[in-house]
Protein backbone atom coordinates (compact mmCIF):
# COMPACT_ATOMS: atom_id res chain seq x y z
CA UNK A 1 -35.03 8.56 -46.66
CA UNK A 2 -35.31 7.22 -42.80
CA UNK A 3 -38.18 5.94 -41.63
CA UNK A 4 -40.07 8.20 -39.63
CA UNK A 5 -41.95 7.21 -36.61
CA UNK A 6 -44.42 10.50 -37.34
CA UNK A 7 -45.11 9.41 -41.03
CA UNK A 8 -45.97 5.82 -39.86
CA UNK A 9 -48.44 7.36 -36.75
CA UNK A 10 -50.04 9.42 -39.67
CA UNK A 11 -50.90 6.72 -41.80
CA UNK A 12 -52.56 4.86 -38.67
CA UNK A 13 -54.28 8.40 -38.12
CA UNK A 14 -55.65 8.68 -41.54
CA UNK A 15 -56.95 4.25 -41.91
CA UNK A 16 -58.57 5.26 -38.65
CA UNK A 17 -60.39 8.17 -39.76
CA UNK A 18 -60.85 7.13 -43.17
CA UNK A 19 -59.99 10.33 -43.77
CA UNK A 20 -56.43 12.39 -44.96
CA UNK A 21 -57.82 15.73 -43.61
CA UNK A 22 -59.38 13.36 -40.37
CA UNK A 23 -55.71 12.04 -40.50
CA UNK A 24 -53.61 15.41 -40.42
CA UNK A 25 -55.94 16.82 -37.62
CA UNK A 26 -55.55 14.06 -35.45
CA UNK A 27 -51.72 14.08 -36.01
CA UNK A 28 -51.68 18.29 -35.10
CA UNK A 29 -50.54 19.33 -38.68
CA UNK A 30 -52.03 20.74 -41.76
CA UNK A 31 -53.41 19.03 -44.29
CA UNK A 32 -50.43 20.17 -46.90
CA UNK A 33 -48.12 18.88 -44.94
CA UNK A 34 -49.39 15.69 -44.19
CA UNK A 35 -50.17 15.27 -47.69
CA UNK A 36 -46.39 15.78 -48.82
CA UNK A 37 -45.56 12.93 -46.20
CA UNK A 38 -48.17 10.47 -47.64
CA UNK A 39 -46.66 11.67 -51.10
CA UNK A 40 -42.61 11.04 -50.27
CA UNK A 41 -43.43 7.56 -48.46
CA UNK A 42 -45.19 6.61 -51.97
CA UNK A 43 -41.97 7.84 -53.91
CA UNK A 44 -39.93 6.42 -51.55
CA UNK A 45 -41.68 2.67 -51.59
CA UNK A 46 -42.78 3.44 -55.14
CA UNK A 47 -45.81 2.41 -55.34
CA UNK A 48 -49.53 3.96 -54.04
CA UNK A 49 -50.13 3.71 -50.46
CA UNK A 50 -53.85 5.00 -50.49
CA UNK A 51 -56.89 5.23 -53.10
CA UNK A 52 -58.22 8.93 -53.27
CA UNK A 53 -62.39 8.33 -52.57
CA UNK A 54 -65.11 10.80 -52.73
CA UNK A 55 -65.80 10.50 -49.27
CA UNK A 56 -62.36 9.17 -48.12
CA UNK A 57 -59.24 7.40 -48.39
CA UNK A 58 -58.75 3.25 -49.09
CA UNK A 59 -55.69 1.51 -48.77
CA UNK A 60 -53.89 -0.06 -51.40
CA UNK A 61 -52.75 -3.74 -50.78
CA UNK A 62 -49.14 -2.14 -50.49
CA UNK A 63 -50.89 0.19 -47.86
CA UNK A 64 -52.27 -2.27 -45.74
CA UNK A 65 -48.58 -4.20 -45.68
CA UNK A 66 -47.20 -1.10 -44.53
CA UNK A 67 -49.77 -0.62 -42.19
CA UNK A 68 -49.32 -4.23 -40.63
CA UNK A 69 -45.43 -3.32 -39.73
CA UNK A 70 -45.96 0.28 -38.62
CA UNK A 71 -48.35 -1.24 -36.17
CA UNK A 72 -45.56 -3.49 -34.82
CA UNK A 73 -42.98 -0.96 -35.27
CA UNK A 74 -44.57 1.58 -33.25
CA UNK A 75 -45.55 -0.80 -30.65
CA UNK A 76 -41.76 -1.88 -30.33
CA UNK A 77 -41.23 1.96 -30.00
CA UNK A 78 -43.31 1.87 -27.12
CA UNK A 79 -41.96 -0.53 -25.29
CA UNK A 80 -38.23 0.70 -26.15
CA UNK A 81 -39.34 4.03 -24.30
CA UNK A 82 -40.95 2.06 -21.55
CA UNK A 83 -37.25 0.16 -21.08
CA UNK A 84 -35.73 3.15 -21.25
CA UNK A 85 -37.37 5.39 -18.98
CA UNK A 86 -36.40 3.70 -15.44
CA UNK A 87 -32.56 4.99 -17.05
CA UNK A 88 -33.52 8.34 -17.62
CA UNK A 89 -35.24 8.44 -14.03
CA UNK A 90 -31.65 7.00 -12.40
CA UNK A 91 -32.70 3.60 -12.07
CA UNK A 92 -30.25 1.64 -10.07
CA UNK A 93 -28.82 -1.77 -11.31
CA UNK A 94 -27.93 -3.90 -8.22
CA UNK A 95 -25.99 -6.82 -9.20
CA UNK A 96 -24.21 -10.44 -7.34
CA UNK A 97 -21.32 -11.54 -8.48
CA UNK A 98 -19.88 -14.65 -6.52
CA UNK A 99 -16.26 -15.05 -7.44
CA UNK A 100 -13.63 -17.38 -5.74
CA UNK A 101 -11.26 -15.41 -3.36
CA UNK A 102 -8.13 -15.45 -6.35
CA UNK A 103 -11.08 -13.36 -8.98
CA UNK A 104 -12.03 -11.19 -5.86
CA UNK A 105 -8.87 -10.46 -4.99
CA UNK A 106 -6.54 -10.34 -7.94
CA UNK A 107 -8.72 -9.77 -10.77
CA UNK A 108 -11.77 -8.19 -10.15
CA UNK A 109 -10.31 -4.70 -8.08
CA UNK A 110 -8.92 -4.49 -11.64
CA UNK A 111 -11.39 -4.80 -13.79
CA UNK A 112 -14.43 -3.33 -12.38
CA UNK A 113 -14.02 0.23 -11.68
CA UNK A 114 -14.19 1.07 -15.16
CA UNK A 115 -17.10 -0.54 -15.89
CA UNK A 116 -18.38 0.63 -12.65
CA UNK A 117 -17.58 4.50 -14.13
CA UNK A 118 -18.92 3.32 -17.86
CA UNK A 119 -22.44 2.69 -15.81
CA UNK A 120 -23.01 5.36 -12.94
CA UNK A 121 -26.25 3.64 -12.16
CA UNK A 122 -24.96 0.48 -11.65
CA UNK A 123 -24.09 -1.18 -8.07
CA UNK A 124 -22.33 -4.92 -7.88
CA UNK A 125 -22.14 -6.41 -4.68
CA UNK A 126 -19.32 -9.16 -4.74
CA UNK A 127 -20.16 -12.40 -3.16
CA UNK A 128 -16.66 -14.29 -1.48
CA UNK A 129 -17.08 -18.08 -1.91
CA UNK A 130 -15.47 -21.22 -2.62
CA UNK A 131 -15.50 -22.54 -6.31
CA UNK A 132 -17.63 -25.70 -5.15
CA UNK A 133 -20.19 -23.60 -3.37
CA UNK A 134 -20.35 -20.83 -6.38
CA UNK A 135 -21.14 -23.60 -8.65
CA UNK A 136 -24.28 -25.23 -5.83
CA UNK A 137 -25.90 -21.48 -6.07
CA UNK A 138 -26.34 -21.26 -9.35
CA UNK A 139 -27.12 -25.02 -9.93
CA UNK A 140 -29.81 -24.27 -7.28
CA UNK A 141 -30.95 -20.89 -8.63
CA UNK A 142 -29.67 -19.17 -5.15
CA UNK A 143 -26.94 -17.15 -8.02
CA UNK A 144 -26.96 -15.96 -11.23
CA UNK A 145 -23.35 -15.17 -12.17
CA UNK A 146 -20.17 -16.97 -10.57
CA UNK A 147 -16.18 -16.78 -11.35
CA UNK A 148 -14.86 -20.02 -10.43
CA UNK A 149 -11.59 -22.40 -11.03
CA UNK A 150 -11.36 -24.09 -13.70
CA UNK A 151 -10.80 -27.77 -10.84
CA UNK A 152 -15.09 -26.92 -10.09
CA UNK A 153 -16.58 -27.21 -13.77
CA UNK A 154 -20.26 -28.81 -13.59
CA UNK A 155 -22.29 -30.42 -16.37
CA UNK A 156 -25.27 -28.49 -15.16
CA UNK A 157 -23.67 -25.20 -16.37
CA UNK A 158 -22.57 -22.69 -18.91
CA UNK A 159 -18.55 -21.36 -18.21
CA UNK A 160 -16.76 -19.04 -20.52
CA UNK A 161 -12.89 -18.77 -20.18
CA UNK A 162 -12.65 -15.49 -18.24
CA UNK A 163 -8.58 -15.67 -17.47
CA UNK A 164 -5.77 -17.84 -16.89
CA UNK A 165 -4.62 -18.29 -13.01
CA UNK A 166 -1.65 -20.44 -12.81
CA UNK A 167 -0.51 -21.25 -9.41
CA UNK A 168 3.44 -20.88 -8.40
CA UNK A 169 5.50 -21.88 -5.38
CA UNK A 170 6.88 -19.40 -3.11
CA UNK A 171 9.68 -19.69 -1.03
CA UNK A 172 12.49 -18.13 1.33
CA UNK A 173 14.93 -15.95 -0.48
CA UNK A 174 17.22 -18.33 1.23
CA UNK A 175 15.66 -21.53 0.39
CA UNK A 176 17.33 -24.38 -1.81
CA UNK A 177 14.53 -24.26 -4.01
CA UNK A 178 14.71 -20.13 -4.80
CA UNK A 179 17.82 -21.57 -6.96
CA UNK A 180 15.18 -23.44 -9.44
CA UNK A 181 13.24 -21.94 -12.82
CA UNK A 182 10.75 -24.61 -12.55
CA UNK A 183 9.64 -27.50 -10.46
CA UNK A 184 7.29 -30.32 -10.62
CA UNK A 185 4.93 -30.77 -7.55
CA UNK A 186 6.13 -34.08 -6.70
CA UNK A 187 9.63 -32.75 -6.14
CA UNK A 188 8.55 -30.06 -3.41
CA UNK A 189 5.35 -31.67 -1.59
CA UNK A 190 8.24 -32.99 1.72
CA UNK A 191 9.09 -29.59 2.12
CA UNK A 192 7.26 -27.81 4.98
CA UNK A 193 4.10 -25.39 4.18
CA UNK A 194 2.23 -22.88 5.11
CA UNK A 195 -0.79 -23.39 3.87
CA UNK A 196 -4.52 -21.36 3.56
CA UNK A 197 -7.48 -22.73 6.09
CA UNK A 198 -8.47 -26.20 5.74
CA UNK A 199 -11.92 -24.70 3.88
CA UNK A 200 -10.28 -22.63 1.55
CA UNK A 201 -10.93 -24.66 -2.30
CA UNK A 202 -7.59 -23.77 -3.54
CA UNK A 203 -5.80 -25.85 -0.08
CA UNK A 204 -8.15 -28.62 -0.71
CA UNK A 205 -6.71 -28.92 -4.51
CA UNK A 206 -3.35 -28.76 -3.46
CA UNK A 207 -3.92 -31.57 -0.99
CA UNK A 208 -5.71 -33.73 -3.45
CA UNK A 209 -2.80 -33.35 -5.72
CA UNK A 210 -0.45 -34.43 -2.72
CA UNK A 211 -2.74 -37.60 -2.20
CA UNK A 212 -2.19 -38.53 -5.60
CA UNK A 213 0.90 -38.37 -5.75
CA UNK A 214 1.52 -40.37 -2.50
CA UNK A 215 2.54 -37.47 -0.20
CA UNK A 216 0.53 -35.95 2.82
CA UNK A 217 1.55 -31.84 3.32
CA UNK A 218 2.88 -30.82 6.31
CA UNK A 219 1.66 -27.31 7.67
CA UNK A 220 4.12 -25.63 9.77
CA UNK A 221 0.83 -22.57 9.64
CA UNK A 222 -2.33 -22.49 7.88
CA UNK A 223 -3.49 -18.37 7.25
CA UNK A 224 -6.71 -16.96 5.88
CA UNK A 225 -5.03 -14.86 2.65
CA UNK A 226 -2.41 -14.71 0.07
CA UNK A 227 -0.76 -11.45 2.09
CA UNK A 228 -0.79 -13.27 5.50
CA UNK A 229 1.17 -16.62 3.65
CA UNK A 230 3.58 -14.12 1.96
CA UNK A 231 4.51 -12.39 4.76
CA UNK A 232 5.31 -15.63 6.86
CA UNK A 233 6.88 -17.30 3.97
CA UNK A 234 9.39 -14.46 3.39
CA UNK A 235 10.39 -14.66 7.05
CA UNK A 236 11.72 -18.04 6.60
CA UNK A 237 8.73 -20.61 7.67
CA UNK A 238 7.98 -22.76 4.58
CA UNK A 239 7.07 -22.47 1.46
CA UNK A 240 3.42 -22.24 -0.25
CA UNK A 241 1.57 -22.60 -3.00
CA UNK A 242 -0.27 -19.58 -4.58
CA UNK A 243 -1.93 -18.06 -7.40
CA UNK A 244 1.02 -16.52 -9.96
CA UNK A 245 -0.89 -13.24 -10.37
CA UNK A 246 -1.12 -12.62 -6.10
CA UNK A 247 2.54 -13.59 -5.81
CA UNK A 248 3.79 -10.84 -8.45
CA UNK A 249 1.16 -8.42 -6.41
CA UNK A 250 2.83 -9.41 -3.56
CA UNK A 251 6.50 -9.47 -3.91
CA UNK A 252 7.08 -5.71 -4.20
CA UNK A 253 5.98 -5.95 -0.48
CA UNK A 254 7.72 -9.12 0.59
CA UNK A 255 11.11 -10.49 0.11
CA UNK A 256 11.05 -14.03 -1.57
CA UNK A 257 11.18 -16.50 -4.10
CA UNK A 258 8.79 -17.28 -6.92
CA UNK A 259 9.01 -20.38 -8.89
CA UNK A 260 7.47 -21.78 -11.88
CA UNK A 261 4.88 -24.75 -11.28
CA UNK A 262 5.22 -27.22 -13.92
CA UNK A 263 2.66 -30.06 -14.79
CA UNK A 264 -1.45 -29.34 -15.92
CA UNK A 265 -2.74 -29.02 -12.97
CA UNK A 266 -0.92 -25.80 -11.55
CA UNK A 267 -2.02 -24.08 -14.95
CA UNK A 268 -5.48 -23.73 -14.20
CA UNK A 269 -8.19 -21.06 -15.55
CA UNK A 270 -10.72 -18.73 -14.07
CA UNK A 271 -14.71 -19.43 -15.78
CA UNK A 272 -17.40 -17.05 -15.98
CA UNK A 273 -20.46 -19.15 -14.86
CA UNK A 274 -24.39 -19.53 -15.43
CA UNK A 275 -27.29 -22.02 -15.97
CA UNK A 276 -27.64 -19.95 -19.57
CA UNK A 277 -25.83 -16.50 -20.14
CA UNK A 278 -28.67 -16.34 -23.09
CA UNK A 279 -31.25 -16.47 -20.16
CA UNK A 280 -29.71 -14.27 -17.73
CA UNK A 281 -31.19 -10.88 -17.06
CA UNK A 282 -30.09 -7.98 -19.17
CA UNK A 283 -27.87 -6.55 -16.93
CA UNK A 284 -26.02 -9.87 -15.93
CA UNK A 285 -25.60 -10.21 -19.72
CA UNK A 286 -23.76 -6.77 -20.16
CA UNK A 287 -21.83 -7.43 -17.58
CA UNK A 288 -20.44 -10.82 -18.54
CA UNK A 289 -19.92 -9.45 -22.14
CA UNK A 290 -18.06 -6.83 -20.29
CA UNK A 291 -15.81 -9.40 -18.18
CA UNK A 292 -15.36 -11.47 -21.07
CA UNK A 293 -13.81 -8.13 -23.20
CA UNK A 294 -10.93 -8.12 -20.69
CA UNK A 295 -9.30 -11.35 -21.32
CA UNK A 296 -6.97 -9.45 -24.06
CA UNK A 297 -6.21 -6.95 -21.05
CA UNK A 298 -5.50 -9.51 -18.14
CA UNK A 299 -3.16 -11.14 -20.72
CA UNK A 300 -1.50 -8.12 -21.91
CA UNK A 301 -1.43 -7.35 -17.89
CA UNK A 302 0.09 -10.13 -17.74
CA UNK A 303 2.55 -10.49 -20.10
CA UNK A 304 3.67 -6.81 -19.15
């Protein structure tokens, strides 16, 4: 037997009558019928709901439990049809997401149109910013959701593993280093670069990983994107540093190198951010769980 919404609003009916043929009136059905209902809940619970009165109906002990819950049921229905209704009306969902410019770039163009066709009502308006300042919003409740590197974890917050984003050196087709499977970053930092702006979070990593290994970069360029670095670096300028993921996008457009980055700190991850995913609104929820999901399909991406 399912429970049945109708059944429980008819024993509410009849308690506040006092009455079964009170009861079925109020509920808009005959007194037959609501009598078999009161009659296959008590089979089906097995036990008496009600005590047959003279002048009335009285509840059983095992009537007044079950009237206790329908109450709360039926008030739960409510508000599920109060939730519910803004969908059925076309509500729109507007949603931030602040990502880093390797997630808004490489990953997310990827990822989000089918969630974007999964839920028509849905709008997310992508936020460009550097890992350090993505993590500042949310710390400072200015942002709810964030995609950072893995170099900008805080104390203050919540990250999930969303996908790895190792960074690889580029280089001339021509170049002595094009010859190499792997290299460590000490071994290519006295090369020339081309480099991203001075701003950019990813440039300021690479440089901190020059000063500690005793070695200042030096920029022949510095360029706002991935494409722009690319295209220079194929041309014969310098070489660069780069996300692994851009550089694959990128060489069926431009002509050179790629070479592994060996050591830690080039194998660094993308986090989904928040003060508390538990405490984030309903639809930031759904739509971490749904950036979360695609790990398996970045990988297999990837790996492919």
């Amino acid at each position: 037997m399912r429970l049945d919404l109708f059944d429980l609003q008819l024993v509410l009916h009849i308690v506040e009558t006092g009455s079964l043929t009170k009861g079925a009136a109020r509920s808009a059905i005959s007194l037959q019928a609501a009598s078999e209902r009161i009659k296959k809940l008590e089979q089906h619970y097995r036990t008496a709901l009600f005590i047959r009165q003279a002048k009335g109906v009285k509840l059983t002990l095992a009537g007044q439990t079950l009237v206790e819950h329908a109450q709360n049921i039926l008030q739960q229905g409510k508000q599920l049809e109060f939730a519910m209704q803004p969908f059925a009306e076309g509500l729109s969902s507007s949603m931030t997401l602040w990502c880093n410019s390797s997630a808004q770039s490489e990953y997310l163009p990827f990822l989000l149109p089918q969630y974007l066709v999964e839920n028509p009502n849905t709008q997310i308006e992508l936020f460009e910013a550097e890992s350090k300042d993505i993590v500042a919003a949310i710390e400072q409740g200015t942002a709810q959701l964030g995609l950072i590197s893995g170099f900008f974890k805080s104390t203050h917050l919540q990250t999930l593993e969303f996908a790895d984003d190792p960074l690889v050196l580029i280089c001339p087709a021509t170049h002595v280093l094009a010859q190499q499977h792997s290299v460590k970053p000490a071994d290519i930092l006295h090369y020339p670069f081309v480099g991203l702006m001075q701003y950019h979070s990813l440039q300021q990593s690479i440089e901190a990983q020059a000063k500690i290994l005793g070695c200042e970069i030096q920029y022949r360029l510095r360029l706002p994107n991935f494409a722009a670095i690319a295209q220079v670096v194929a041309n014969g300028v310098g070489i660069a540093i780069m996300p692994k993921r851009a550089a694959q996008r990128l060489r069926s457009v431009y002509q050179f190198a790629q070479v592994q980055l060996m050591g830690e700190w080039a194998n660094r991850k993308l986090l989904l951010t928040a003060r508390s995913f538990d405490e984030l609104p309903t639809s930031y929820q759904h739509l971490s769980q749904f950036l979360i999901s695609q790990k398996i399909k970045l990988d297999d991406q990837e790996n492919g």
